[in-house]
C-alpha atoms as a PDB file:
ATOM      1  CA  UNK A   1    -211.654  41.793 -66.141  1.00  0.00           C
ATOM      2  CA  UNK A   2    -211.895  41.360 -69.968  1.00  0.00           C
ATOM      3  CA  UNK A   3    -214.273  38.752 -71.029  1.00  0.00           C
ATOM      4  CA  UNK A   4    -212.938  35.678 -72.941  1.00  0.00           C
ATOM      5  CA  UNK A   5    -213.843  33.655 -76.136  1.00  0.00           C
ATOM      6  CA  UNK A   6    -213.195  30.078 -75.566  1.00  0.00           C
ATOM      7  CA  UNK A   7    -211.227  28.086 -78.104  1.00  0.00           C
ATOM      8  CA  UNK A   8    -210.253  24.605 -78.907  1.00  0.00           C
ATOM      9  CA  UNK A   9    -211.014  24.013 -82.309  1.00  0.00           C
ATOM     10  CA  UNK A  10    -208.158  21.982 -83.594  1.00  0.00           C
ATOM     11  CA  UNK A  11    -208.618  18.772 -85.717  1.00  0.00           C
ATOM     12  CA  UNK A  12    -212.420  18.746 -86.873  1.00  0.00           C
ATOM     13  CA  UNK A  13    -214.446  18.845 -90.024  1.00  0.00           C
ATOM     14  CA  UNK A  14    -215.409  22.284 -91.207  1.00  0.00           C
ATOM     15  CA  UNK A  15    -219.426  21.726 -90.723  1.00  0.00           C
ATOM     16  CA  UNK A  16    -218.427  20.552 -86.738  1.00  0.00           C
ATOM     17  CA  UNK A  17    -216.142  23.669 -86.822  1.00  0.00           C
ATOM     18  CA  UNK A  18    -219.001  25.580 -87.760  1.00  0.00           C
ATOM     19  CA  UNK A  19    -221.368  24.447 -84.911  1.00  0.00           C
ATOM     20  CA  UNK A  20    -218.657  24.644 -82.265  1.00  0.00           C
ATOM     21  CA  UNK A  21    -217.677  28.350 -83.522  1.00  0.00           C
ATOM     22  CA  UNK A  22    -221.098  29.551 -82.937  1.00  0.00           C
ATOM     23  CA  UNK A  23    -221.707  27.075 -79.535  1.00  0.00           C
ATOM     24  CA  UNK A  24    -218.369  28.668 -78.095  1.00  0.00           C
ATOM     25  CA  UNK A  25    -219.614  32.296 -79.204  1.00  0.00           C
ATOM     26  CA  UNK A  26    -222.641  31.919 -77.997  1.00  0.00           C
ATOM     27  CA  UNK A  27    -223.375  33.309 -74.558  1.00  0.00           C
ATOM     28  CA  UNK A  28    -223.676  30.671 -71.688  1.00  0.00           C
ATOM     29  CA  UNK A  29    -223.085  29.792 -68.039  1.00  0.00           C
ATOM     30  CA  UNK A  30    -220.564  26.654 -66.722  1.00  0.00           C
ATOM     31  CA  UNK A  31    -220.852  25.451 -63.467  1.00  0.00           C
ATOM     32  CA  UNK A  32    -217.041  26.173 -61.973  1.00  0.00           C
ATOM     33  CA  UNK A  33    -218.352  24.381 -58.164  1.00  0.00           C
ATOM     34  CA  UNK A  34    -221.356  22.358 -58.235  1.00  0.00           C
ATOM     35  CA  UNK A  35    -223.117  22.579 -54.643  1.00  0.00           C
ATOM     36  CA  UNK A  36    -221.905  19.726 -52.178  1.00  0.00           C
ATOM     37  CA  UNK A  37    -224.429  16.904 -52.476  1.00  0.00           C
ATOM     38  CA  UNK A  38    -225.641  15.969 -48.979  1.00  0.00           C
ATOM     39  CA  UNK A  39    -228.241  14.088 -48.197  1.00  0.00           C
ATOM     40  CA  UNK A  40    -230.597  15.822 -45.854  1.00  0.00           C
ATOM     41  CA  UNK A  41    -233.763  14.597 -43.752  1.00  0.00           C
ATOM     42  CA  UNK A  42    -235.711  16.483 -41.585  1.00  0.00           C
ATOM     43  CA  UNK A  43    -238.564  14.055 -40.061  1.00  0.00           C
ATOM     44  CA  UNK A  44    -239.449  16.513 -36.960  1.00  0.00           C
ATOM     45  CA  UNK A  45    -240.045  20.489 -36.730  1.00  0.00           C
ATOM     46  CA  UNK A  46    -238.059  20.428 -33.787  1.00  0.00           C
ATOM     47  CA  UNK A  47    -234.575  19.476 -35.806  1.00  0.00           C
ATOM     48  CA  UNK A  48    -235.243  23.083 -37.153  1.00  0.00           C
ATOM     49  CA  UNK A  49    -235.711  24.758 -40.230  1.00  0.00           C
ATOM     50  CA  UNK A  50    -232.342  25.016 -42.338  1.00  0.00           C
ATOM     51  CA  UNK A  51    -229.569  22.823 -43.305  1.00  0.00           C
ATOM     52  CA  UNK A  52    -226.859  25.480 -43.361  1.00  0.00           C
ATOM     53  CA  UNK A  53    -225.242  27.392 -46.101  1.00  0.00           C
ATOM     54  CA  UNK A  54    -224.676  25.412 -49.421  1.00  0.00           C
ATOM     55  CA  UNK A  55    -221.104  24.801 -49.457  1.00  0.00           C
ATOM     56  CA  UNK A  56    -219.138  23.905 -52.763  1.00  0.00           C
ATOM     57  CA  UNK A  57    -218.191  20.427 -53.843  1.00  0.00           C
ATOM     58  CA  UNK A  58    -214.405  20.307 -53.061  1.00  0.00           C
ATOM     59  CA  UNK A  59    -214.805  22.663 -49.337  1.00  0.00           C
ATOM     60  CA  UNK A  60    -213.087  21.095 -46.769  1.00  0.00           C
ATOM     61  CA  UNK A  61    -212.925  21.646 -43.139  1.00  0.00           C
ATOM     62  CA  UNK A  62    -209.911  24.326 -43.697  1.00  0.00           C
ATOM     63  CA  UNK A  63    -211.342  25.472 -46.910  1.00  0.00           C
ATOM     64  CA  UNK A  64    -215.008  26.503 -47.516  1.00  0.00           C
ATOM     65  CA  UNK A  65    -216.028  27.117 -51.143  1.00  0.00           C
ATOM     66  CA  UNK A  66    -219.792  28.061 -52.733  1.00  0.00           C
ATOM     67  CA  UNK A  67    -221.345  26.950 -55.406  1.00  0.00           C
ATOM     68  CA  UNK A  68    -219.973  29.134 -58.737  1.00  0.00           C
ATOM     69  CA  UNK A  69    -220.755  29.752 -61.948  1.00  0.00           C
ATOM     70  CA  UNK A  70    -219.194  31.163 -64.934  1.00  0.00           C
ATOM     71  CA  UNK A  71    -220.760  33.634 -67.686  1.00  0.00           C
ATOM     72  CA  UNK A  72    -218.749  32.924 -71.148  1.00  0.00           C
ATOM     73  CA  UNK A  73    -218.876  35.039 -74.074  1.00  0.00           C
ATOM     74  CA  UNK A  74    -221.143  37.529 -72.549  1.00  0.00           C
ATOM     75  CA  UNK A  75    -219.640  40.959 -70.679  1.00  0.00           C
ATOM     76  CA  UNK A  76    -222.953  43.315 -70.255  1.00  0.00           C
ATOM     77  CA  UNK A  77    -225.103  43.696 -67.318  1.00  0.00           C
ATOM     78  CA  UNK A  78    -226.987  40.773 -66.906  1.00  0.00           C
ATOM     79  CA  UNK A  79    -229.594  39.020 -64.166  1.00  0.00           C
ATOM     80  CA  UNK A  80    -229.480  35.337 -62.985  1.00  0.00           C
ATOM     81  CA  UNK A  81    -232.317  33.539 -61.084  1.00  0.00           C
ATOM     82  CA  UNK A  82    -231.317  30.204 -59.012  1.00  0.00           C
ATOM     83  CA  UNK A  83    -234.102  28.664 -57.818  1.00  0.00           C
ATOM     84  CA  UNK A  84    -234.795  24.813 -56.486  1.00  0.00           C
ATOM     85  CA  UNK A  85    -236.516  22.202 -58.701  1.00  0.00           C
ATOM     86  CA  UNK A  86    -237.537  18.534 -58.226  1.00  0.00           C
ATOM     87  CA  UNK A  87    -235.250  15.995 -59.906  1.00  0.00           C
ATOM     88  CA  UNK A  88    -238.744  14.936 -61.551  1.00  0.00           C
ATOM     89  CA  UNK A  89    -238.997  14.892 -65.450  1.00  0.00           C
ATOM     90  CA  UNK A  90    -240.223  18.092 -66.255  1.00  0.00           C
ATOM     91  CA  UNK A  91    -238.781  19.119 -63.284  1.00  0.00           C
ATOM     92  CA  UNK A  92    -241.161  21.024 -60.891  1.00  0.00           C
ATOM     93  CA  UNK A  93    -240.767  23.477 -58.220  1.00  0.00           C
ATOM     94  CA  UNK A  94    -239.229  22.107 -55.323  1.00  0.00           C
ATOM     95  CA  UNK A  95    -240.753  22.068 -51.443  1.00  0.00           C
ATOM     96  CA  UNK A  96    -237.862  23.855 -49.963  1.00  0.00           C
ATOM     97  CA  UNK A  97    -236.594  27.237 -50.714  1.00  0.00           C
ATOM     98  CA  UNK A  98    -233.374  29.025 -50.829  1.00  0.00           C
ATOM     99  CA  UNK A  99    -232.728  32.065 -48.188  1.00  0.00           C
ATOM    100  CA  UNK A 100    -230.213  34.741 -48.692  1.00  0.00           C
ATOM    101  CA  UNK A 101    -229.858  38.520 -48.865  1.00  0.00           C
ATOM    102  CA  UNK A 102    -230.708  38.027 -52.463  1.00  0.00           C
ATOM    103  CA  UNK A 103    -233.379  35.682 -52.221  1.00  0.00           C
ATOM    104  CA  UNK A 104    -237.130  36.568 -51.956  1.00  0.00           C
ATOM    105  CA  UNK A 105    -239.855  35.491 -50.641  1.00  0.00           C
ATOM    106  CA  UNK A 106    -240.924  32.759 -53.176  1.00  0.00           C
ATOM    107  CA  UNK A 107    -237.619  31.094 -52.487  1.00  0.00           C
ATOM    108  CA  UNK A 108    -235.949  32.508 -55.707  1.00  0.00           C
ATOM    109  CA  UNK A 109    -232.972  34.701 -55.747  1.00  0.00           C
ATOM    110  CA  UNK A 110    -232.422  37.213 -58.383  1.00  0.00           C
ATOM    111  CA  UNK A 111    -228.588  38.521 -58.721  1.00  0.00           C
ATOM    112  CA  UNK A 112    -227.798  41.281 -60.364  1.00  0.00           C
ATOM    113  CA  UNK A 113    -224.707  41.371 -61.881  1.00  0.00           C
ATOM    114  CA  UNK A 114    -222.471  44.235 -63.317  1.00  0.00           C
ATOM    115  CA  UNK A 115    -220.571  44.515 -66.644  1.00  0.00           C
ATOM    116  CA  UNK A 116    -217.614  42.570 -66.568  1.00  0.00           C
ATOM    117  CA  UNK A 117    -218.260  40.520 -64.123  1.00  0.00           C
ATOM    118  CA  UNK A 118    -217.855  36.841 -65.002  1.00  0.00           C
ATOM    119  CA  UNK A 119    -217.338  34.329 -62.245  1.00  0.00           C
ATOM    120  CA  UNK A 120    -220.462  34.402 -59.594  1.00  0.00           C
ATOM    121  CA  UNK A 121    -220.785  32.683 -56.071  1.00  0.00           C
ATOM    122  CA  UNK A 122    -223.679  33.313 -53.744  1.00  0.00           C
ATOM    123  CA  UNK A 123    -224.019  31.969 -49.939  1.00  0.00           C
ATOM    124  CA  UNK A 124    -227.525  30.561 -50.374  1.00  0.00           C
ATOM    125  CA  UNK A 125    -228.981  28.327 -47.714  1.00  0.00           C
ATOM    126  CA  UNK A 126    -231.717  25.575 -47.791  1.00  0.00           C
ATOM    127  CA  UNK A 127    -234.812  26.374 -45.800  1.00  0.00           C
ATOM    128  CA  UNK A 128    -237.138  23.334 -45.075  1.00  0.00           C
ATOM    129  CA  UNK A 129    -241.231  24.240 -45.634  1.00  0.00           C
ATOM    130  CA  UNK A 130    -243.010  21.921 -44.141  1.00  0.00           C
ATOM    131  CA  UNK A 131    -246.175  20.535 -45.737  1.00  0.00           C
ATOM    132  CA  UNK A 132    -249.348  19.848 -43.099  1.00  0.00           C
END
């Protein structure tokens, strides 16, 4: 797949042209499917340990999607690392971890991903810690 430039710089000053030329060149990920929110309890061991596979934000019953991202302007090798934080301000890491053949055992996941490749979706899922 050959890696794209976005564009879209029609109608703006020349110093805002500027910026957004080297914003859009710049490398960066988009979010294509944000993770479905749900909103999960677990009050007793015995309801078990994980919540499932994070799903994507449109999946329906017919149609399962995962979360996905998007590398722009950016076609080497590269590495991402997903991991959960707190929706605390700084943000800090988060009592449950992610699971999945790329995850380890800190609850991050590290994908490695080839040249070329630009659109990424992983089948993570949500493993509850609990805290004695």
């Amino acid at each position: 797949m050959a890696c794209r430039l976005d564009d879209g710089t029609q109608g703006i000053t020349e110093r805002d042209h500027t910026l957004l030329y080297q914003y859009q060149r710049a490398p960066r990920i988009e979010i294509i499917i944000q993770p479905k929110s749900k909103i999960l309890r677990w009050r007793y061991q015995s309801e078990g340990n994980t919540a499932g596979s994070l799903v994507g934000d449109n999946s329906t019953p017919d149609n399962i999607t995962y979360p996905t991202i998007e590398i722009k302007n950016y076609c080497g090798p590269a590495e991402l690392v997903i991991s959960l934080v707190s929706n605390d301000n700084p943000p800090c890491p988060h009592y449950c971890s992610l699971v999945g053949k790329d995850c380890q055992e800190d609850g991050t996941c590290v994908l490695r991903i080839p040249a070329g490749q630009q659109v990424i979706r992983s089948v993570l899922t949500l493993l509850h810690i609990y805290i004695s």
